[in-house]
Protein backbone atom coordinates (compact mmCIF):
# COMPACT_ATOMS: atom_id res chain seq x y z
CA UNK A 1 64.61 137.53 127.07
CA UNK A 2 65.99 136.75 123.67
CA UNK A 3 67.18 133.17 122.31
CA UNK A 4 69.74 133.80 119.76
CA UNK A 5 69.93 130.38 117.40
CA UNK A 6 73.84 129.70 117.09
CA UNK A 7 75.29 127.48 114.55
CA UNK A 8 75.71 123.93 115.41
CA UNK A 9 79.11 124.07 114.79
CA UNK A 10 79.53 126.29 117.97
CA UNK A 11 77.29 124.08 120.12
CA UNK A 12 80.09 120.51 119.19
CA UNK A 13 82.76 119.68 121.71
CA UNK A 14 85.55 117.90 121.60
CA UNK A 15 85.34 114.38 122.59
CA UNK A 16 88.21 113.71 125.29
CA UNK A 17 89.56 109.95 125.93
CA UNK A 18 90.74 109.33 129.06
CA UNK A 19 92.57 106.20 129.99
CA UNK A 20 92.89 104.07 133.39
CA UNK A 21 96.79 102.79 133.40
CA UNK A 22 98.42 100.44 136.07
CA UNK A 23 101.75 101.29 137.11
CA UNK A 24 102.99 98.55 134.44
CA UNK A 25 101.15 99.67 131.82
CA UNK A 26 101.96 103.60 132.16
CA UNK A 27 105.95 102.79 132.51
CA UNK A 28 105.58 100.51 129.45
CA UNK A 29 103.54 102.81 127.48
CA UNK A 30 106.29 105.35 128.75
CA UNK A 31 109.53 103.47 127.49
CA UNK A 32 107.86 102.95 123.78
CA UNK A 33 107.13 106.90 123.96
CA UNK A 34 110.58 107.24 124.70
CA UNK A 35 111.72 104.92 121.87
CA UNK A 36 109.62 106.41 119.13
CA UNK A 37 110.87 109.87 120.11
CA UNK A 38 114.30 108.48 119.70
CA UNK A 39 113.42 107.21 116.69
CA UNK A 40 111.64 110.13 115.26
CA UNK A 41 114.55 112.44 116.40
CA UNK A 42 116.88 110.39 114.35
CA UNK A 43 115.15 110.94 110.98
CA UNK A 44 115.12 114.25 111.62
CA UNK A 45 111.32 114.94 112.75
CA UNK A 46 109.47 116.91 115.17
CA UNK A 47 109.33 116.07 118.41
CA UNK A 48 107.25 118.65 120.08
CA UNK A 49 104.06 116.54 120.33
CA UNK A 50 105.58 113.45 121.16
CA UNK A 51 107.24 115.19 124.18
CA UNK A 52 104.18 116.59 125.49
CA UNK A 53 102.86 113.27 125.87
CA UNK A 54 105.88 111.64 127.74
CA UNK A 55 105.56 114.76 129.83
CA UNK A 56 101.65 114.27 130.64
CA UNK A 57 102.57 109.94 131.21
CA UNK A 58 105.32 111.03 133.48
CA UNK A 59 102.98 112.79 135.82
């Protein structure tokens, strides 16, 4: 058996974040989501990422 050496940049993973909300927190966290998507789409910006937060908080 063979041991190929890979590059280190194949070995790196992404560090994920996860966070522990209470109820309060999430539906706070969710209605300033809300606003700055509001706010965003007024000036005329992309939404797309903003949404697919709200849509992972709303869960």
């Amino acid at each position: 058996m063979a041991v190929k050496e890979v590059p280190a940049i194949f070995w790196k993973k992404k560090t994920r974040y996860y966070l522990e909300l209470t109820h309060e927190e999430k539906r706070y966290l969710l209605e300033i989501m809300i606003w700055f998507r509001n706010k965003v789409l007024s000036e005329g910006g992309p939404t797309e990422d903003i949404n697919e937060v709200i849509l992972k908080l709303a869960k």
